[in-house]
C-alpha atoms as a PDB file:
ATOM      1  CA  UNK A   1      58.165  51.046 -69.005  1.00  0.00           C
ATOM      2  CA  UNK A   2      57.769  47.208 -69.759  1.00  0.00           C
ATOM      3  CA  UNK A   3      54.329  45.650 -69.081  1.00  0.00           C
ATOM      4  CA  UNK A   4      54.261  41.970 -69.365  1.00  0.00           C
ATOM      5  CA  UNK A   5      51.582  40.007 -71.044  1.00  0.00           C
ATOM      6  CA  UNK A   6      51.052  37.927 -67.914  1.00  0.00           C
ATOM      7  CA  UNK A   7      50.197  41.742 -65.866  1.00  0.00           C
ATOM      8  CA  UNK A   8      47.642  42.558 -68.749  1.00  0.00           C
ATOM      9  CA  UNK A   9      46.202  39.011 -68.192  1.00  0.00           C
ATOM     10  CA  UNK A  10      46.227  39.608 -64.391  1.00  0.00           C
ATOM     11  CA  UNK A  11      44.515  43.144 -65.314  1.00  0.00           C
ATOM     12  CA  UNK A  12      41.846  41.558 -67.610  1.00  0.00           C
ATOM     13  CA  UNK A  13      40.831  38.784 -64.562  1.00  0.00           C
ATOM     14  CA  UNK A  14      41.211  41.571 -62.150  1.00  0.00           C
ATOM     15  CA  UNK A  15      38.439  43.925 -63.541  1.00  0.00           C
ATOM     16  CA  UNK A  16      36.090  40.516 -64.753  1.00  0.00           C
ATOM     17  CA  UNK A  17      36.320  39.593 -61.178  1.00  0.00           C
ATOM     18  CA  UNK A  18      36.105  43.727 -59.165  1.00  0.00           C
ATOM     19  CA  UNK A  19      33.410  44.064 -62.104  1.00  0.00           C
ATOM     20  CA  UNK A  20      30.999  41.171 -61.351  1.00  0.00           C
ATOM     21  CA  UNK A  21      28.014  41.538 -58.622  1.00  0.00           C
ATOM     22  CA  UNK A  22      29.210  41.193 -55.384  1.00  0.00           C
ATOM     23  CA  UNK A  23      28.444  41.999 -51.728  1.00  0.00           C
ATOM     24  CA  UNK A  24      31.661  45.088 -52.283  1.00  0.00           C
ATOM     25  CA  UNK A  25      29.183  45.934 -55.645  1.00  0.00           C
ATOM     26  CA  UNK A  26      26.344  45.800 -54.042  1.00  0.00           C
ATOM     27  CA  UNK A  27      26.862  47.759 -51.538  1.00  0.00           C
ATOM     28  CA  UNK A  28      28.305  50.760 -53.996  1.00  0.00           C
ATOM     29  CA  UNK A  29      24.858  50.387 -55.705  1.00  0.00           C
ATOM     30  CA  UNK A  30      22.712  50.895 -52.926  1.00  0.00           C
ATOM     31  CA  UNK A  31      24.836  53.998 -51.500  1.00  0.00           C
ATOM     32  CA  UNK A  32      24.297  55.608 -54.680  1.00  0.00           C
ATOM     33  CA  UNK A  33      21.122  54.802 -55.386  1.00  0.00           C
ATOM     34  CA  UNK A  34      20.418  55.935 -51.734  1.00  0.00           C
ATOM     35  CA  UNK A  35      22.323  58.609 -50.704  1.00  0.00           C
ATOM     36  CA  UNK A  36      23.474  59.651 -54.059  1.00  0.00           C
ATOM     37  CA  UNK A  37      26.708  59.246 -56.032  1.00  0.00           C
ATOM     38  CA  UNK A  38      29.138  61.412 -53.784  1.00  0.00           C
ATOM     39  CA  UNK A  39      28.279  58.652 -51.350  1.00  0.00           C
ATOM     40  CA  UNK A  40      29.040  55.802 -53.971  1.00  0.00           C
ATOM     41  CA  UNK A  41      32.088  57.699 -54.866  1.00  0.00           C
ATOM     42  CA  UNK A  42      33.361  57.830 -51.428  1.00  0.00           C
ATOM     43  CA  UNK A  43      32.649  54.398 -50.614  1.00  0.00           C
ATOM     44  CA  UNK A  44      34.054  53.061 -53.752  1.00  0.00           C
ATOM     45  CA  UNK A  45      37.228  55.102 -52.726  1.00  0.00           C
ATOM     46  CA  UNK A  46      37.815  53.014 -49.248  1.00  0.00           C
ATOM     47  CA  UNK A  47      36.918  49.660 -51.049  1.00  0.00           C
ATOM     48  CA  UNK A  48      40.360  50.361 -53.119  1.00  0.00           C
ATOM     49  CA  UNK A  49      41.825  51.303 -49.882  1.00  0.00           C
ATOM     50  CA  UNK A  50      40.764  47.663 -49.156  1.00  0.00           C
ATOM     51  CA  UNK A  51      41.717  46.353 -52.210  1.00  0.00           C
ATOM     52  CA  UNK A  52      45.462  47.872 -52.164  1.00  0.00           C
ATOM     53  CA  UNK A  53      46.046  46.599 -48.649  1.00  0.00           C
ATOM     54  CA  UNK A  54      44.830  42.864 -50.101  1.00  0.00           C
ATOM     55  CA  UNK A  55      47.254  43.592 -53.251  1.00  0.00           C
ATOM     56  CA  UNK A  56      50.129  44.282 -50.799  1.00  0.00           C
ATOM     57  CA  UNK A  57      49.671  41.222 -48.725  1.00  0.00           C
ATOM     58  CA  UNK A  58      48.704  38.528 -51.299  1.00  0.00           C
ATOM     59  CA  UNK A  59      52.270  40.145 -53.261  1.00  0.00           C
ATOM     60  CA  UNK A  60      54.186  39.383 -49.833  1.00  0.00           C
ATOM     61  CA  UNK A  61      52.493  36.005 -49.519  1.00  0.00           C
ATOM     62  CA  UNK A  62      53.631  35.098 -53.040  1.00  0.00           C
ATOM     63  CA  UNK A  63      57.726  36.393 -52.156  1.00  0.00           C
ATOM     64  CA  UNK A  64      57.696  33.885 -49.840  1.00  0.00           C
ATOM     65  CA  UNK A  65      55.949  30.667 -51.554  1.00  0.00           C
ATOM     66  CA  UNK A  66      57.391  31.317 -55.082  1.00  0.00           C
ATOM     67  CA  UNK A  67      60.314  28.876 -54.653  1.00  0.00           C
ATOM     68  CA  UNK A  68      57.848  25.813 -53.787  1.00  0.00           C
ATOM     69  CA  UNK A  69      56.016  24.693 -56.747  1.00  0.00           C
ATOM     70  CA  UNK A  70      53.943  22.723 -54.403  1.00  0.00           C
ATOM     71  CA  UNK A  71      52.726  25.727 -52.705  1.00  0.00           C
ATOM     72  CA  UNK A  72      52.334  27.195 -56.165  1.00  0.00           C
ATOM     73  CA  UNK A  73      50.303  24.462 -57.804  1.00  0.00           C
ATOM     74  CA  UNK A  74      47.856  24.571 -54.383  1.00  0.00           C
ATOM     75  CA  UNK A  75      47.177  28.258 -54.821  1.00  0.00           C
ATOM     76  CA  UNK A  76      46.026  27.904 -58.624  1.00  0.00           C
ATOM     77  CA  UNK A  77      44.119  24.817 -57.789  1.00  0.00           C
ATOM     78  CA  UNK A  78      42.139  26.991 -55.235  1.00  0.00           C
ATOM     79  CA  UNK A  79      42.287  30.159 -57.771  1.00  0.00           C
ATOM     80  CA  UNK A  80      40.725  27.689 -60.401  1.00  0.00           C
ATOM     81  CA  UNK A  81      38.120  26.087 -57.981  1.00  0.00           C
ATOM     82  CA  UNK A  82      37.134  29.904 -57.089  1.00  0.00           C
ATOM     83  CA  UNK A  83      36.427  30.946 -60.325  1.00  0.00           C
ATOM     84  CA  UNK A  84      34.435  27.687 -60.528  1.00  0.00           C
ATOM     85  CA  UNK A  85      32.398  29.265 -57.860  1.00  0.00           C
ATOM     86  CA  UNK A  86      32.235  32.714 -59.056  1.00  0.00           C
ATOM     87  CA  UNK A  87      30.603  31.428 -62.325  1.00  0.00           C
ATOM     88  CA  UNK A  88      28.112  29.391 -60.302  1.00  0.00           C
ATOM     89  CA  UNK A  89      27.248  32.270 -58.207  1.00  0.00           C
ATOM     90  CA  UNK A  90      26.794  34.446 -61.347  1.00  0.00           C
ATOM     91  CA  UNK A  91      24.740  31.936 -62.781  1.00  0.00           C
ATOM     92  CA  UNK A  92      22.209  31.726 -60.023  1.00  0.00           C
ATOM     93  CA  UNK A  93      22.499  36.010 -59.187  1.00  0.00           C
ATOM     94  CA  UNK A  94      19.009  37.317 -59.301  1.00  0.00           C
ATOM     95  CA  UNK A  95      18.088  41.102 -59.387  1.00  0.00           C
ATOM     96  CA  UNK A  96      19.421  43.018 -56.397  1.00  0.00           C
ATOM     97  CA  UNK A  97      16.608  44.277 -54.123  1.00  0.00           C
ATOM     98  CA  UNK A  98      17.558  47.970 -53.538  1.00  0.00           C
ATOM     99  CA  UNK A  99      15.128  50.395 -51.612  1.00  0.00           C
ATOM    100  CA  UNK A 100      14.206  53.525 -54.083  1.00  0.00           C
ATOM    101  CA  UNK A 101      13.019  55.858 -51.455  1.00  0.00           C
ATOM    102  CA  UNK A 102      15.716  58.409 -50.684  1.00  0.00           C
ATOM    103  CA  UNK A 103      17.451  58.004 -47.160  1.00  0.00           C
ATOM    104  CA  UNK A 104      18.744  60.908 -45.342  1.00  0.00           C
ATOM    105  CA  UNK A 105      22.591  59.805 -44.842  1.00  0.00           C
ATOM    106  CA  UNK A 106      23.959  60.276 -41.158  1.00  0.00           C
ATOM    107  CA  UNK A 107      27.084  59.405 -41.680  1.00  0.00           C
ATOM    108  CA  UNK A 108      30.143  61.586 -42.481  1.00  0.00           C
ATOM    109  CA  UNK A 109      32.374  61.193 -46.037  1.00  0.00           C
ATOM    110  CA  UNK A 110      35.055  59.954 -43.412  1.00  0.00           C
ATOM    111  CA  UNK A 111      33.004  57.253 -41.507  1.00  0.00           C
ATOM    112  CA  UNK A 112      31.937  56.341 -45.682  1.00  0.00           C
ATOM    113  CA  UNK A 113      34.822  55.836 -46.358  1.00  0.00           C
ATOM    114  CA  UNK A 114      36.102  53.815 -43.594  1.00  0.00           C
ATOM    115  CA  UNK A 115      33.156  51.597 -43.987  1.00  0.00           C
ATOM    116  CA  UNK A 116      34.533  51.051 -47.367  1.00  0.00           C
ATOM    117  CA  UNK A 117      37.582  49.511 -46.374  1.00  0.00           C
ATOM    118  CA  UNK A 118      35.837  47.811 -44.063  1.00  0.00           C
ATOM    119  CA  UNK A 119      33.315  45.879 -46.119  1.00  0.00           C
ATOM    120  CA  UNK A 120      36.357  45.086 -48.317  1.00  0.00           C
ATOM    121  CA  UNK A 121      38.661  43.637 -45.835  1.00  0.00           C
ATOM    122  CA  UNK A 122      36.294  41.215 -44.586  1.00  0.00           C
ATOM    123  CA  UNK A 123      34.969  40.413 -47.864  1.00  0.00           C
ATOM    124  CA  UNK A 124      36.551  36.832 -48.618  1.00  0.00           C
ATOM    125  CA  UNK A 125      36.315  37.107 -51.982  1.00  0.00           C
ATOM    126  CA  UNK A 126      38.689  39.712 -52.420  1.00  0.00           C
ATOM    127  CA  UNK A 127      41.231  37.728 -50.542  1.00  0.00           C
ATOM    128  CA  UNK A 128      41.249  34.921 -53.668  1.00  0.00           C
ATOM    129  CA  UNK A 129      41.123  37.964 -56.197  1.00  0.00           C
ATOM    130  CA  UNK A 130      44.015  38.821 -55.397  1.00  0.00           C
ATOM    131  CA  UNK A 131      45.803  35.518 -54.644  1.00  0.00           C
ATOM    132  CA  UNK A 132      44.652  35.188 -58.263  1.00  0.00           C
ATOM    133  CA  UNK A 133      45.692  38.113 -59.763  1.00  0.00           C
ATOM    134  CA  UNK A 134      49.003  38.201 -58.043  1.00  0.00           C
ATOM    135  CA  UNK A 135      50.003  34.637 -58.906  1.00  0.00           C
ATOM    136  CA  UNK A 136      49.169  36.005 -62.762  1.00  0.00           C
ATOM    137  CA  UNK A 137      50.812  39.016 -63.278  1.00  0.00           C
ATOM    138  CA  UNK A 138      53.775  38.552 -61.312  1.00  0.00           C
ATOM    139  CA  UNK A 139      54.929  34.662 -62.594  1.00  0.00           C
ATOM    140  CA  UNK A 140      57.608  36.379 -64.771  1.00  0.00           C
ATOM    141  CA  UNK A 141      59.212  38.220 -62.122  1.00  0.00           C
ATOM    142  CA  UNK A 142      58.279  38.956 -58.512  1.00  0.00           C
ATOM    143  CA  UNK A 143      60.522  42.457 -59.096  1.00  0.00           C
ATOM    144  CA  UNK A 144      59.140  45.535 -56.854  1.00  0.00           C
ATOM    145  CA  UNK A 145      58.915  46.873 -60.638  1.00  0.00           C
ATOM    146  CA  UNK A 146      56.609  44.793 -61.322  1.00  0.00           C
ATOM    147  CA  UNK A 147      54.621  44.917 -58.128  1.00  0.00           C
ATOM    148  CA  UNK A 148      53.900  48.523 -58.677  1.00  0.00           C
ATOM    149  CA  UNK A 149      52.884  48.476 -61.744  1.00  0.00           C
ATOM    150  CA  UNK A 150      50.217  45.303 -61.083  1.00  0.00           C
ATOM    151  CA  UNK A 151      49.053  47.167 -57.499  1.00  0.00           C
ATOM    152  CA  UNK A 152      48.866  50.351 -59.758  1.00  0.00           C
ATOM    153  CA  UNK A 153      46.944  48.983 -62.999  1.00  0.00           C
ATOM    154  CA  UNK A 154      44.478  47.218 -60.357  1.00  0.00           C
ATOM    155  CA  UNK A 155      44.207  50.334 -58.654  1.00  0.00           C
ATOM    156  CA  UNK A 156      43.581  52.207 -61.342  1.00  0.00           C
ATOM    157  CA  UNK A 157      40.755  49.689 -63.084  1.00  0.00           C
ATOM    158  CA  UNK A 158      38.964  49.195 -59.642  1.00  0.00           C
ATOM    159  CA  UNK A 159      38.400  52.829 -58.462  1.00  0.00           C
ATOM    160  CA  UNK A 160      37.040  53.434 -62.605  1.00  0.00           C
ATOM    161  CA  UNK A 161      34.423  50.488 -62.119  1.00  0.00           C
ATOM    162  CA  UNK A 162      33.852  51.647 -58.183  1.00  0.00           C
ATOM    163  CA  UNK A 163      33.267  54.856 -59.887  1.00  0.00           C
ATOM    164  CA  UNK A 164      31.036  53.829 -62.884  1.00  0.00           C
ATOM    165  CA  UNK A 165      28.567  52.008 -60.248  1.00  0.00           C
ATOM    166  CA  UNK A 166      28.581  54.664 -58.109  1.00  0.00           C
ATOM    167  CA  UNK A 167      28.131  57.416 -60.718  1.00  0.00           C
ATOM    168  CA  UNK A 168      25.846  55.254 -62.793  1.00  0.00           C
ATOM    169  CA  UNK A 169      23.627  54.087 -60.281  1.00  0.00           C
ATOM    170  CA  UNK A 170      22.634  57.235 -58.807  1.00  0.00           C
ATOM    171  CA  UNK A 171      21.010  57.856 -62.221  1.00  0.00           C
ATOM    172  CA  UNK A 172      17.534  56.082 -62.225  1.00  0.00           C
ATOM    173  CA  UNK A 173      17.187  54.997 -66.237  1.00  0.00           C
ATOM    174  CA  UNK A 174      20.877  53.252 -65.888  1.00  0.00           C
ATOM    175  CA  UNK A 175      19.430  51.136 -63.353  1.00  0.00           C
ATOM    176  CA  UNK A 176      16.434  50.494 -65.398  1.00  0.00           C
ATOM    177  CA  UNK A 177      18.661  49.567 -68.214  1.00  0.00           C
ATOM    178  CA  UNK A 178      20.414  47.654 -66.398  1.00  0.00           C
ATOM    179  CA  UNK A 179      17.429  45.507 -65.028  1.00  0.00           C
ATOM    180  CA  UNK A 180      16.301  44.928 -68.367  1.00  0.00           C
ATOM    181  CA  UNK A 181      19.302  43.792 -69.889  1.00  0.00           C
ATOM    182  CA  UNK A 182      20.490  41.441 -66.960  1.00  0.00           C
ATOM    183  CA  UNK A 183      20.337  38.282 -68.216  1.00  0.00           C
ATOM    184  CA  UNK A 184      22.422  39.224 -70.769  1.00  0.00           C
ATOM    185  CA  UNK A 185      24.808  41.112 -68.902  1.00  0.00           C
ATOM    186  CA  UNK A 186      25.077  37.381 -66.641  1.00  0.00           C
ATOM    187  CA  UNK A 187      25.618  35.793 -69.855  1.00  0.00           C
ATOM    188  CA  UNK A 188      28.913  37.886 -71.249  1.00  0.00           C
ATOM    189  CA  UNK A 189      30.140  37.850 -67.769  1.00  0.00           C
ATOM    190  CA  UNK A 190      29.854  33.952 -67.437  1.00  0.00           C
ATOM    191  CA  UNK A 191      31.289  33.661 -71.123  1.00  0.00           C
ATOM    192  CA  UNK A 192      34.345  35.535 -70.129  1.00  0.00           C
ATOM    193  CA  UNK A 193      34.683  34.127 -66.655  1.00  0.00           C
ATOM    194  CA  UNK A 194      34.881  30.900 -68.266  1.00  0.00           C
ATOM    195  CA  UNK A 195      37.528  32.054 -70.866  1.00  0.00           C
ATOM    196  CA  UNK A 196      39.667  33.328 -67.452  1.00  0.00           C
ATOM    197  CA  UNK A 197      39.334  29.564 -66.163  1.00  0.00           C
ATOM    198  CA  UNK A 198      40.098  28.510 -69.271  1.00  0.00           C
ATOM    199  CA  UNK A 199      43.420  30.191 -69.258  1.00  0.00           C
ATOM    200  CA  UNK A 200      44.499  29.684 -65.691  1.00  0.00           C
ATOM    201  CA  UNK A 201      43.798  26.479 -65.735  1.00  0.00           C
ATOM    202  CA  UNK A 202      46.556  26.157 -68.314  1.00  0.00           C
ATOM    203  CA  UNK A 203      48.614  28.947 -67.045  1.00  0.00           C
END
């Protein structure tokens, strides 16, 4: 099996972009912290469910623009002015606020679950991930080939970092390491954000 240097690009801005704070993040963080990781876990699980859905549709969307290169040039002048953002809104990211007294948690693995695909679907900033990501990895060849393996990578990188935050954050010295080492953990992220622009920009 062939993978493409333009699907390991799409996999590198993928898990910069699933990886950075977020309201999808955020909410992982505080289910962990909490109700404890089996609660992260199972959120994190319908947030992919979100995620694939978006992968599917933004891979449809791009069958049926590919042959206009106006259409093409729009959506990386939007996927380039979003990353713009994303940098700016890492930039000015502060410490999340996240309640340390236990809560009990009503709510069944099924209904956390569903809630995770939920929060994803109406989170706009997966929408542009994707549109991202897609136009990417699949500029080579729009083959079903190598939609599966891009939806599959993704899949794969976003329920390990849905994990890791869920898993992670229900231990309390990761989230104290992770409070003292933010600014520097802004700092790599913005570095590499900008290297993504960089490269799409020119793409």
């Amino acid at each position: 099996m062939y993978i493409s240097h333009q699907i390991i690009q799409a996999y590198m801005v993928y898990m910069l972009t699933s990886s950075s704070i977020g309201p999808t993040n955020l909410v992982i963080i505080r289910e962990a912290i909490d109700h404890g990781k089996t609660a992260g876990l199972f959120i994190g699980l319908g947030v992919m469910t979100g995620a694939m859905i978006w992968g599917v549709l933004a891979s449809l969307q791009l069958l049926l623009i590919s042959d206009s290169s106006l259409m093409m040039a729009i959506v990386k002048a939007l996927g380039s002015v979003y990353l713009l953002w994303l940098i700016y809104k890492v930039c000015v990211s502060k410490l999340p606020q996240i309640n340390h007294n236990p809560i009990n948690n009503s709510k069944s693995p099924v209904r956390t679950y569903l809630s995770g695909i939920m929060i994803h679907l109406t989170n706009p900033k997966a929408v542009v991930t994707w549109v991202i990501v897609t136009t990417i990895g699949l500029e080579s060849s729009l083959s079903s080939q190598n939609i599966i393996i891009l939806l599959a990578g993704c899949f794969l990188i976003g329920t390990c970092i849905c994990s890791a935050y869920a898993l992670l954050f229900s231990l309390k010295f990761i989230k104290n390491i992770y409070y003292r080492f933010f600014l520097l953990v802004k700092s790599i992220t913005v570095a590499l954000l900008l290297n993504t622009l960089f490269g799409f920009f020119l793409h």
